[in-house]
Protein backbone atom coordinates (compact mmCIF):
# COMPACT_ATOMS: atom_id res chain seq x y z
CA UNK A 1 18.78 -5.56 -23.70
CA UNK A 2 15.91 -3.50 -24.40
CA UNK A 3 12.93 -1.88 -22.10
CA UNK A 4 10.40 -4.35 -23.06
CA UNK A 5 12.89 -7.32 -21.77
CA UNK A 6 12.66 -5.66 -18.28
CA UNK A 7 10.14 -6.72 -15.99
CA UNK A 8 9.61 -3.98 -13.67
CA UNK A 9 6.79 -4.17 -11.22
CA UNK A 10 5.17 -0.96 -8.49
CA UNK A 11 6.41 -2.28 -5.57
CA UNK A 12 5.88 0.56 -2.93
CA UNK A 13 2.68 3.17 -3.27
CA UNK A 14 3.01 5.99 -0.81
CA UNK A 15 -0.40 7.60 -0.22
CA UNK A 16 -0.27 10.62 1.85
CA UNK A 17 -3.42 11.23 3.14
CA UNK A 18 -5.24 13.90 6.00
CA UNK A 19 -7.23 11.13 7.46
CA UNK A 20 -5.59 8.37 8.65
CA UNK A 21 -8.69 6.86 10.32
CA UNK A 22 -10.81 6.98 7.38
CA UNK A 23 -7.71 6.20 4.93
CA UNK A 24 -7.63 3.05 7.45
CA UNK A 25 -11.21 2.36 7.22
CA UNK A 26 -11.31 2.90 3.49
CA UNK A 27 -9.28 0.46 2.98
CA UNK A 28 -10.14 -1.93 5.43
CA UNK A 29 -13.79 -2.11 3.55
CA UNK A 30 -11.71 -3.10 -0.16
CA UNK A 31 -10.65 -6.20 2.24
CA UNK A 32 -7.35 -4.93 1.89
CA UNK A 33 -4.85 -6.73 4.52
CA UNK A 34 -3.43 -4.22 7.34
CA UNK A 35 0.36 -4.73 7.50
CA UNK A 36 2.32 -4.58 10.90
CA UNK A 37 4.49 -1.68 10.72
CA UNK A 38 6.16 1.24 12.68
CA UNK A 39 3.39 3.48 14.75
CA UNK A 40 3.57 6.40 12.17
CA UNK A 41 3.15 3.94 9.20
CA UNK A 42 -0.18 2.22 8.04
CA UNK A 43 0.52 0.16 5.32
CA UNK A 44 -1.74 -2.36 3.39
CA UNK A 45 -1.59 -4.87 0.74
CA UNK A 46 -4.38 -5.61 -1.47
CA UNK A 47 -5.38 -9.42 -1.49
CA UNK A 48 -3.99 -11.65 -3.42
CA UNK A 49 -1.11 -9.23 -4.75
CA UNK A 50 2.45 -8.89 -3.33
CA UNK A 51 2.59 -4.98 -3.52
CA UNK A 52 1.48 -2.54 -0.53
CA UNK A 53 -0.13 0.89 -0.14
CA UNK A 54 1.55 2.48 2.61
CA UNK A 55 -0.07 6.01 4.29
CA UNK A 56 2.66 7.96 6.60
CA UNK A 57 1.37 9.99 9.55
């Protein structure tokens, strides 16, 4: 088996950001869709994909 014969796919982004309001809003405007998630975790997933973009506080 070789590297090419893998498919390997970004399935988590972590995004650590200063902002979380703005990082929210950002976001928000790309019509990304807002995940539910723990309190100290805002996590989004761009339309129509299956990964997420996730912004610890």
């Amino acid at each position: 088996m070789k590297v090419n014969d893998i498919d390997m796919k970004v399935e988590v982004l972590v995004i650590p950001v200063s902002d979380m309001e703005r990082a929210r809003d950002f976001y928000g405007r790309l019509d990304w869709r807002l995940d539910r998630t723990p309190p100290c975790v805002v996590q989004f997933t761009p339309a129509p994909r299956a990964r997420s973009s996730s912004a610890p506080t």
